[in-house]
PDB file of N, CA and C in Angstrom:
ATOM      1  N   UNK A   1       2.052   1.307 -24.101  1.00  0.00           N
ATOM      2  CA  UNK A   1       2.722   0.136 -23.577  1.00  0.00           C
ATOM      3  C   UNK A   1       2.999   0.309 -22.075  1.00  0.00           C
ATOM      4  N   UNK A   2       3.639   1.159 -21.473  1.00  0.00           N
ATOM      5  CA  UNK A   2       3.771   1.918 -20.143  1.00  0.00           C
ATOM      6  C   UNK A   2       2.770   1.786 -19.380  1.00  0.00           C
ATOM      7  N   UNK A   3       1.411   2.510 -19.578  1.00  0.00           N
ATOM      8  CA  UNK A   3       0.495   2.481 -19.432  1.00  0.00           C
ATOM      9  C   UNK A   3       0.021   0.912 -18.754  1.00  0.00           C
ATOM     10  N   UNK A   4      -0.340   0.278 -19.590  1.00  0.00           N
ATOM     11  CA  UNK A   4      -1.176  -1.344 -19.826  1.00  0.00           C
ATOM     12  C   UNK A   4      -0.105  -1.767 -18.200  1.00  0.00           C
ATOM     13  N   UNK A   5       1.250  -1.903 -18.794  1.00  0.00           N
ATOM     14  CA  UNK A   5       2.492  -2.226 -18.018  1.00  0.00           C
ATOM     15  C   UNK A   5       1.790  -2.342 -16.674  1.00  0.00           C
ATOM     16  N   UNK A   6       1.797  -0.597 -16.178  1.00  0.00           N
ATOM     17  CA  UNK A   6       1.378  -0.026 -14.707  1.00  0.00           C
ATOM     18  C   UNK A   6      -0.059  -0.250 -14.555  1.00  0.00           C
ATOM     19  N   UNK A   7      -0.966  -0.245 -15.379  1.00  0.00           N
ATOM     20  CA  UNK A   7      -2.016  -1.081 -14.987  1.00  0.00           C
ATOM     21  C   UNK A   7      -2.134  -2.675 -14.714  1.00  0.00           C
ATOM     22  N   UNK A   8      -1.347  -3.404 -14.944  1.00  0.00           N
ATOM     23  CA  UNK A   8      -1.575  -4.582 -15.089  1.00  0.00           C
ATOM     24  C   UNK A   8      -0.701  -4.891 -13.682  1.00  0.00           C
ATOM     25  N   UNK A   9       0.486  -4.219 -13.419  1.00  0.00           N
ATOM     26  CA  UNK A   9       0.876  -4.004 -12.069  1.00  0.00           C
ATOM     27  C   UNK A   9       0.026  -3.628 -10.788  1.00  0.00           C
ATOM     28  N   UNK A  10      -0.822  -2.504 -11.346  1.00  0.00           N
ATOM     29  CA  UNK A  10      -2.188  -1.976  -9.717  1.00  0.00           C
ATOM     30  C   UNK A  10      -2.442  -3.343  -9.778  1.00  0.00           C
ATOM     31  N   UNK A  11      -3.279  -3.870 -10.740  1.00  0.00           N
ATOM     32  CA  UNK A  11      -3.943  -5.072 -10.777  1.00  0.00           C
ATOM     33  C   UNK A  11      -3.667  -6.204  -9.658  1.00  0.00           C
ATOM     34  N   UNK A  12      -2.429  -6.813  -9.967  1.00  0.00           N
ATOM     35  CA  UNK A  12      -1.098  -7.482  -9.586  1.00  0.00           C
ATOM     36  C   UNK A  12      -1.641  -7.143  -7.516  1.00  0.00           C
ATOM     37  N   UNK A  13      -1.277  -5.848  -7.473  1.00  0.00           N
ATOM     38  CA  UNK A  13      -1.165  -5.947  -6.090  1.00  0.00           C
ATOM     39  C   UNK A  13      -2.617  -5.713  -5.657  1.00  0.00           C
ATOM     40  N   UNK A  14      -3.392  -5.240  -5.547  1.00  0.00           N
ATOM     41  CA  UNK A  14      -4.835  -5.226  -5.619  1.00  0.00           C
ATOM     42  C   UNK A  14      -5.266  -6.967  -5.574  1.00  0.00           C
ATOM     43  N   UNK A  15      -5.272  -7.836  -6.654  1.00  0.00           N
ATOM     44  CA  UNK A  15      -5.660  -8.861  -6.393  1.00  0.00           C
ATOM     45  C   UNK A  15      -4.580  -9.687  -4.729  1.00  0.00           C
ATOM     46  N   UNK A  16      -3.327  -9.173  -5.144  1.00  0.00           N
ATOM     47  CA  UNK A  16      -2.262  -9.992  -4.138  1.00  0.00           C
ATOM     48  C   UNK A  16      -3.034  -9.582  -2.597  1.00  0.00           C
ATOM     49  N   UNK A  17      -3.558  -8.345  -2.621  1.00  0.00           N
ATOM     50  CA  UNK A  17      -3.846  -7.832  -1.024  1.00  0.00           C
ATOM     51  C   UNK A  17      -5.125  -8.821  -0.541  1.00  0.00           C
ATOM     52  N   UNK A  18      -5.959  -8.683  -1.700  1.00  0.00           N
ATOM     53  CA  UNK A  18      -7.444  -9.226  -1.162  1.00  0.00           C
ATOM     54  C   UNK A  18      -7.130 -10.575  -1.050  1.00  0.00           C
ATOM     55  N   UNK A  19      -5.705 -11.385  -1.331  1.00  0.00           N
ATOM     56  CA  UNK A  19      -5.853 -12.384  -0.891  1.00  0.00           C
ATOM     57  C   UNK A  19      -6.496 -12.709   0.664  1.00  0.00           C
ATOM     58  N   UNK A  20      -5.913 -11.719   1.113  1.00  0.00           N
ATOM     59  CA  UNK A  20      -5.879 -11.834   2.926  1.00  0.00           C
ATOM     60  C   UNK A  20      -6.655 -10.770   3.535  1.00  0.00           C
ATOM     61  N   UNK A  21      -6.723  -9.504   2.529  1.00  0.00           N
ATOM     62  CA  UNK A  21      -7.686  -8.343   3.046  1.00  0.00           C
ATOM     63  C   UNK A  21      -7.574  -8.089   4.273  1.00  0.00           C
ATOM     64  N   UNK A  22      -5.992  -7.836   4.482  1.00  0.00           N
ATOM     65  CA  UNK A  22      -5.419  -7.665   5.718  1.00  0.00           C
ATOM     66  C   UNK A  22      -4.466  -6.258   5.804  1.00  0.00           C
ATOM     67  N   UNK A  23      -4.548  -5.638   6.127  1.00  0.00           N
ATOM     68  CA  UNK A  23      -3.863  -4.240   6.440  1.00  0.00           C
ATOM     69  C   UNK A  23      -2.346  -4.520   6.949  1.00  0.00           C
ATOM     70  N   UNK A  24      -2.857  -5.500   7.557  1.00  0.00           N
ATOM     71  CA  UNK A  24      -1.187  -5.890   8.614  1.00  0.00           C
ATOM     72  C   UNK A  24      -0.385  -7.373   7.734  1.00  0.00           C
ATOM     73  N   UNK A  25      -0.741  -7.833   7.023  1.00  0.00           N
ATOM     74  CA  UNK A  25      -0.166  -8.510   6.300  1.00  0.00           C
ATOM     75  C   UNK A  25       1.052  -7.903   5.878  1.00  0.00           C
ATOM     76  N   UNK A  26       2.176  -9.212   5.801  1.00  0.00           N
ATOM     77  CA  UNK A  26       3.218  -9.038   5.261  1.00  0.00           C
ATOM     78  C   UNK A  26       3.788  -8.661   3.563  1.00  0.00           C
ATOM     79  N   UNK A  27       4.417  -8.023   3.337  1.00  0.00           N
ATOM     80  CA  UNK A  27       4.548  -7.261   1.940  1.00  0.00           C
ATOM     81  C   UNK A  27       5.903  -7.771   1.127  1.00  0.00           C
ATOM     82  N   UNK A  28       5.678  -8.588   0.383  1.00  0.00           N
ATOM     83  CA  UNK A  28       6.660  -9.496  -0.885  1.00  0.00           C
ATOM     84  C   UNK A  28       6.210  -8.368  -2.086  1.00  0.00           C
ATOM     85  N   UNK A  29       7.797  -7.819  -2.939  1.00  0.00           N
ATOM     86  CA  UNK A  29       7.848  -7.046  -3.964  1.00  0.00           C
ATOM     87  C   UNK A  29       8.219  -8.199  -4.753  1.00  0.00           C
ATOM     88  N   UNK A  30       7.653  -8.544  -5.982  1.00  0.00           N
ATOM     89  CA  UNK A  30       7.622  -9.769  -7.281  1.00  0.00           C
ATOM     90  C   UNK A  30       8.667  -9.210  -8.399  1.00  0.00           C
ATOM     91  N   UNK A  31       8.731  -8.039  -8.169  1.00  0.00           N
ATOM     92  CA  UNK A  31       9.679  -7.304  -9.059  1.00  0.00           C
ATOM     93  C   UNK A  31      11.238  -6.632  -8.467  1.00  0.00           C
ATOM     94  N   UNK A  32      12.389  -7.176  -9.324  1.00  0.00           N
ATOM     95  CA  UNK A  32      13.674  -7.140  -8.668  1.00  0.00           C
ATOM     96  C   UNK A  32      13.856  -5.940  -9.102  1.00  0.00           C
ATOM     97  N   UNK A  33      14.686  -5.370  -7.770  1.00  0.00           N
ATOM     98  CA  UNK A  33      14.659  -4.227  -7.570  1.00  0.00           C
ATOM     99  C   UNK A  33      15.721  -3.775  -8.524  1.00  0.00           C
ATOM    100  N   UNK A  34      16.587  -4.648  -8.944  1.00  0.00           N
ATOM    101  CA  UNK A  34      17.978  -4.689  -9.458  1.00  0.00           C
ATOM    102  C   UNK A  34      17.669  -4.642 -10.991  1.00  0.00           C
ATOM    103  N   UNK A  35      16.947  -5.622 -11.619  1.00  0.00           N
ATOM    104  CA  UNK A  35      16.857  -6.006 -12.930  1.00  0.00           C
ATOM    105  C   UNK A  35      15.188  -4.977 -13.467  1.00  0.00           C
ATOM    106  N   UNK A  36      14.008  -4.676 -12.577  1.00  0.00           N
ATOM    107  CA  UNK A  36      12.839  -4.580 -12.644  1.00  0.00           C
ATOM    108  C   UNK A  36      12.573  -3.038 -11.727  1.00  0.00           C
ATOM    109  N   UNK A  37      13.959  -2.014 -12.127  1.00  0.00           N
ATOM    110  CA  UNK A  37      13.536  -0.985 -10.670  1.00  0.00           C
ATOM    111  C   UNK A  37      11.924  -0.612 -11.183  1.00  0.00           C
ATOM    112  N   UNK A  38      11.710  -0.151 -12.058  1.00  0.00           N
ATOM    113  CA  UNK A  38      10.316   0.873 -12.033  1.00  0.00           C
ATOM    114  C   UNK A  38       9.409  -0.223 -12.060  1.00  0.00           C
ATOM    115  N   UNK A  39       8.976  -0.875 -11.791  1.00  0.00           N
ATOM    116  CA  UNK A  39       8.489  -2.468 -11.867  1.00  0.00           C
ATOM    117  C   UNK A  39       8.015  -1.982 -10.786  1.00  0.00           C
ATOM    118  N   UNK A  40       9.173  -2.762  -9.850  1.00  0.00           N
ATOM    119  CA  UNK A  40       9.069  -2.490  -8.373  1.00  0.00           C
ATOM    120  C   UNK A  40       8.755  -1.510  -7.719  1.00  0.00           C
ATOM    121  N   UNK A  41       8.949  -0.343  -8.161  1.00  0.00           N
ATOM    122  CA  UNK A  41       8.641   0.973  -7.644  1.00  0.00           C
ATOM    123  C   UNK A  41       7.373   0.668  -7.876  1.00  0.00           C
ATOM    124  N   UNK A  42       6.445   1.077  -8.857  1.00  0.00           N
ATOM    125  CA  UNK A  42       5.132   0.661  -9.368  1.00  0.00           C
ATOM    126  C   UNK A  42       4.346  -0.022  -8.411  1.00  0.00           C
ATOM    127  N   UNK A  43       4.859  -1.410  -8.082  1.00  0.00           N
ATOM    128  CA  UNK A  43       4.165  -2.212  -7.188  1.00  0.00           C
ATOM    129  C   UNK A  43       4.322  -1.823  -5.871  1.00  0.00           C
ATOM    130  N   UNK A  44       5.735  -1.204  -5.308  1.00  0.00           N
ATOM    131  CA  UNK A  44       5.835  -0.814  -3.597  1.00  0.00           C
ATOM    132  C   UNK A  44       4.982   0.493  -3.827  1.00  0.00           C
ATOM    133  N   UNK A  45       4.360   1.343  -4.830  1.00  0.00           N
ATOM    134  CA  UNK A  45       3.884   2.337  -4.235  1.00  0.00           C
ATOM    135  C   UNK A  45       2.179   2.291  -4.342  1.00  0.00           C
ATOM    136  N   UNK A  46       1.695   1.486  -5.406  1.00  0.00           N
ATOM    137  CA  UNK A  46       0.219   1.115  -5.470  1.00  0.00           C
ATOM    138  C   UNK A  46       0.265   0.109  -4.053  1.00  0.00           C
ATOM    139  N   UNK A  47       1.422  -0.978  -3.205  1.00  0.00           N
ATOM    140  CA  UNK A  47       0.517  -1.520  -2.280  1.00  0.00           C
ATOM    141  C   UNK A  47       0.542  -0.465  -0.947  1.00  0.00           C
ATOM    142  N   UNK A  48       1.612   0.527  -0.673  1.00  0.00           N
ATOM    143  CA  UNK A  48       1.124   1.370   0.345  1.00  0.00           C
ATOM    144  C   UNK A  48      -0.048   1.764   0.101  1.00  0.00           C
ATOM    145  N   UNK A  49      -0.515   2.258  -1.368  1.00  0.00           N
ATOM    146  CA  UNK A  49      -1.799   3.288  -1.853  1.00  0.00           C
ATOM    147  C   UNK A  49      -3.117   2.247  -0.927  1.00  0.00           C
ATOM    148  N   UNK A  50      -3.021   1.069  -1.745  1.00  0.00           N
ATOM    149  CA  UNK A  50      -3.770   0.150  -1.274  1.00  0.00           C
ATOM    150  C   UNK A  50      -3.926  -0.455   0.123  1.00  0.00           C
ATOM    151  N   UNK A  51      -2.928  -0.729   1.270  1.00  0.00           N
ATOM    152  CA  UNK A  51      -2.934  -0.452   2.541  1.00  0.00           C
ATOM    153  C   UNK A  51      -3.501   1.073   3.173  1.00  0.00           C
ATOM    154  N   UNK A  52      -3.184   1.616   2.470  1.00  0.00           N
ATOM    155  CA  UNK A  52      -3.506   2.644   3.702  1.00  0.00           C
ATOM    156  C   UNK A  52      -4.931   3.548   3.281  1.00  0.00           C
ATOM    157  N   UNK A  53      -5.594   3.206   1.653  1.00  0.00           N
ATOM    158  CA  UNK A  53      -7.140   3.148   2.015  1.00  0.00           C
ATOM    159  C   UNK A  53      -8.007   2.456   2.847  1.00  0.00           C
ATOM    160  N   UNK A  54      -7.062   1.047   2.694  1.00  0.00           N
ATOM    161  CA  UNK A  54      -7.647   0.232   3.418  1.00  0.00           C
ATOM    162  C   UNK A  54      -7.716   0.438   5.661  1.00  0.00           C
ATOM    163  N   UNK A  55      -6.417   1.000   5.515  1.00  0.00           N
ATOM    164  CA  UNK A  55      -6.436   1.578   6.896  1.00  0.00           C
ATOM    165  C   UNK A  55      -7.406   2.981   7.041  1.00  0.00           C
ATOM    166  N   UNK A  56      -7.921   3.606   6.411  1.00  0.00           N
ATOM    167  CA  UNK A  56      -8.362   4.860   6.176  1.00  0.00           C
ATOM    168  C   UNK A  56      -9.658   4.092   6.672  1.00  0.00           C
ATOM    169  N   UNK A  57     -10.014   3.660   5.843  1.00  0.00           N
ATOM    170  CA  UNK A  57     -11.560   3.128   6.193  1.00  0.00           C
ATOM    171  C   UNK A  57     -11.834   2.479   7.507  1.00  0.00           C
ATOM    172  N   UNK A  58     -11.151   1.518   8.202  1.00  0.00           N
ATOM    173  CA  UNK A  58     -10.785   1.309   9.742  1.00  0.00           C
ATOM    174  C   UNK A  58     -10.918   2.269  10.703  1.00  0.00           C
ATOM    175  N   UNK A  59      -9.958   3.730  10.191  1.00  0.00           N
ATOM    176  CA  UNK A  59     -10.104   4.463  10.969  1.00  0.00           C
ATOM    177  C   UNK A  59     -11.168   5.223  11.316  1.00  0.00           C
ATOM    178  N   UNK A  60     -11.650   5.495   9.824  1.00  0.00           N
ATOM    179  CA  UNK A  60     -13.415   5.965   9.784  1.00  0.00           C
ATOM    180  C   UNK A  60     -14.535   5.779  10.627  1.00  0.00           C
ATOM    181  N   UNK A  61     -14.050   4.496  11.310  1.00  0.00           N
ATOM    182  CA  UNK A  61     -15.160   3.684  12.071  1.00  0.00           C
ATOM    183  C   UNK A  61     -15.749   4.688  13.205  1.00  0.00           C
ATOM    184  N   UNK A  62     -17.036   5.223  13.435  1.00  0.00           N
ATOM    185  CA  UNK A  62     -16.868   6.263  14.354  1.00  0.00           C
ATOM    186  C   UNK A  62     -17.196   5.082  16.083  1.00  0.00           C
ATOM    187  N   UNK A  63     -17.279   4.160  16.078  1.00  0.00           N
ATOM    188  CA  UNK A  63     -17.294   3.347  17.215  1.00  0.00           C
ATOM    189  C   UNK A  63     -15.409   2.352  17.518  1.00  0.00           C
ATOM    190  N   UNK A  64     -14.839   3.087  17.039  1.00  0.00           N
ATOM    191  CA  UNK A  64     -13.323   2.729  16.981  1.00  0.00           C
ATOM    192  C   UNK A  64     -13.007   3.588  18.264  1.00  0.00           C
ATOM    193  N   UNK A  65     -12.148   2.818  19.058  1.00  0.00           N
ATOM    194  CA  UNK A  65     -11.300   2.729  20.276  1.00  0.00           C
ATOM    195  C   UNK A  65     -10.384   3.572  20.082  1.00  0.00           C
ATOM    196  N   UNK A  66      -9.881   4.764  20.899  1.00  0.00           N
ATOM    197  CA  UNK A  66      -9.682   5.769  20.485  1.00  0.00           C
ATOM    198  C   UNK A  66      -8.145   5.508  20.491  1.00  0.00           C
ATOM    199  N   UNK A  67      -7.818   4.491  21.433  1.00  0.00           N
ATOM    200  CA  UNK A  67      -5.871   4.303  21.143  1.00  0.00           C
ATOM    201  C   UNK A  67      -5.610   3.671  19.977  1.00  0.00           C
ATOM    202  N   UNK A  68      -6.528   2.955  19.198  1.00  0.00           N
ATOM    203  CA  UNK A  68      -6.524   2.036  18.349  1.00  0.00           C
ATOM    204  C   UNK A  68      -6.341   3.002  16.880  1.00  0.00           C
ATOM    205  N   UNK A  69      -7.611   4.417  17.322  1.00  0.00           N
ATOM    206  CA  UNK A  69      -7.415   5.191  16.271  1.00  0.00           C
ATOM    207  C   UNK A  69      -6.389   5.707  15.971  1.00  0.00           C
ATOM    208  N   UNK A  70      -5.560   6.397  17.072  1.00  0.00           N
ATOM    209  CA  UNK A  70      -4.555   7.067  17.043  1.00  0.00           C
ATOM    210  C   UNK A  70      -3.210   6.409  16.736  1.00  0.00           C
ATOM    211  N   UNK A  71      -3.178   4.807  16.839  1.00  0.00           N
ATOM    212  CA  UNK A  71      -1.729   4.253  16.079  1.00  0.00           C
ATOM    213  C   UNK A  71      -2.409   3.831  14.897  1.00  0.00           C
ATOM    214  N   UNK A  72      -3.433   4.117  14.602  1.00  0.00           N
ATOM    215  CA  UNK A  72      -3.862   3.796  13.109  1.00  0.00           C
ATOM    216  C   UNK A  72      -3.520   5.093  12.227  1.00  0.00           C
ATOM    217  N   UNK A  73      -4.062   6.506  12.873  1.00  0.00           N
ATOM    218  CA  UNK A  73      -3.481   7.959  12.328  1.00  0.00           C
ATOM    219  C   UNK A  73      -1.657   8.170  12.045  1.00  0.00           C
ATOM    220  N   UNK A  74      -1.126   7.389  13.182  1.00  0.00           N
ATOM    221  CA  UNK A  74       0.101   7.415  13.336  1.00  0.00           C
ATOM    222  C   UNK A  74       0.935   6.342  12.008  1.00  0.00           C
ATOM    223  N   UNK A  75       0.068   5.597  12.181  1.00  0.00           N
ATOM    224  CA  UNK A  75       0.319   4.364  10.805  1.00  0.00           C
ATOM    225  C   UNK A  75       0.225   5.301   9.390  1.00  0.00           C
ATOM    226  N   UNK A  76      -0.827   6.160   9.463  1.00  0.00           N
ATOM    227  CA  UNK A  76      -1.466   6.489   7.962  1.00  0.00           C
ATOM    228  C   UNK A  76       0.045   7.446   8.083  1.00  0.00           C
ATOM    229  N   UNK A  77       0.005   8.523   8.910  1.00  0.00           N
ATOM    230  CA  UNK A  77       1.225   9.327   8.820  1.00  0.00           C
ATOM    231  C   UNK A  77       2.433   8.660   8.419  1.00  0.00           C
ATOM    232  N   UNK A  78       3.036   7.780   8.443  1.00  0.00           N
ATOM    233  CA  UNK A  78       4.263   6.679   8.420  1.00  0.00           C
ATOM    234  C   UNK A  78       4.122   6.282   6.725  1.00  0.00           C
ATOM    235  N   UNK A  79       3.471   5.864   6.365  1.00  0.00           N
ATOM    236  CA  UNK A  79       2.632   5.801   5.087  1.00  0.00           C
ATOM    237  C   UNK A  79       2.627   6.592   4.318  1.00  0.00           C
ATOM    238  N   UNK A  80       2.642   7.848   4.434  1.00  0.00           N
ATOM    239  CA  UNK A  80       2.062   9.065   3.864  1.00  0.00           C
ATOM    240  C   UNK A  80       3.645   9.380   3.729  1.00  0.00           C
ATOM    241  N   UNK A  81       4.618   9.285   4.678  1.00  0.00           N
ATOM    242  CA  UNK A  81       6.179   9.742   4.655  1.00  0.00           C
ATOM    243  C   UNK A  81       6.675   8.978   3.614  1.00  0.00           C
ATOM    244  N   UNK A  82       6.645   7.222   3.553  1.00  0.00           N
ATOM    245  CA  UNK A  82       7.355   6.185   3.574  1.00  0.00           C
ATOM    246  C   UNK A  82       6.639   6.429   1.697  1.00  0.00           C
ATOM    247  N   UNK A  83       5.620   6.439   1.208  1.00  0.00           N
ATOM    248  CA  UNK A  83       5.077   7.009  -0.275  1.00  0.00           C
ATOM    249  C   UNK A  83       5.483   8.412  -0.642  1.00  0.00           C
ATOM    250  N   UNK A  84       5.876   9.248   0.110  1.00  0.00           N
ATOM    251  CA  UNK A  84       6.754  10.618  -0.645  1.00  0.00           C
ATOM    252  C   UNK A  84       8.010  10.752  -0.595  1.00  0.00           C
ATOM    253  N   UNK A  85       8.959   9.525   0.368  1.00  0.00           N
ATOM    254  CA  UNK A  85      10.210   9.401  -0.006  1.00  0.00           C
ATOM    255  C   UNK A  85      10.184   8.169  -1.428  1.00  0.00           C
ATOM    256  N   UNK A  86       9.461   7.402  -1.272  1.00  0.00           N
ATOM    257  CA  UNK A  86       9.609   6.857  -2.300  1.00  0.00           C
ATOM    258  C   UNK A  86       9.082   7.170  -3.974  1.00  0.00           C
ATOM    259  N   UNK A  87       8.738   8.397  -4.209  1.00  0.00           N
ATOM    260  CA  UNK A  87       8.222   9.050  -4.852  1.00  0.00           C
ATOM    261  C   UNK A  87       9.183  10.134  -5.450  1.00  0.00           C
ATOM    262  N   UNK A  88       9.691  10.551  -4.294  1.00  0.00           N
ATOM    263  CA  UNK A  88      10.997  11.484  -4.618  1.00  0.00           C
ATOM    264  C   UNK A  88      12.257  11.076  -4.653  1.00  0.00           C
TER     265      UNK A  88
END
């Protein structure tokens, strides 16, 4: 049941991102934090997962602008903090 739950949640934000397939898009949690915590947790930590592959691959670009790369590295780092406090 758990399981299906948190899959059907990736799902959830996965389809919500490609609305816009935007990295910099703005981020709405559907699940109250109050009534729905692990809900919400679930969904705030699959859409960082999902932003910041999506920034990963950007950065990959080997014809990418090198200031561009480096607040993109600086982004992934921020990301990488902002998913292990919320984790712990």
């Amino acid at each position: 049941m758990f399981t299906q739950k948190a899959l059907t949640i990736f799902e959830e934000v996965i389809d919500q991102y490609h609305v816009l397939d935007d990295p910099y898009q703005s981020f709405t949690n559907p699940y109250d934090r109050t009534t729905d915590l692990l809900d919400h947790l679930l969904y705030r930590k699959c859409w960082i997962d999902t932003v910041q592959w999506h920034v990963e691959d950007i950065v990959r670009d080997p014809k990418i602008d090198p200031q561009e790369g480096i607040a993109l590295k600086r982004r992934i780092d921020k990301s990488n903090q902002e998913r292990t406090d919320l984790v712990e």
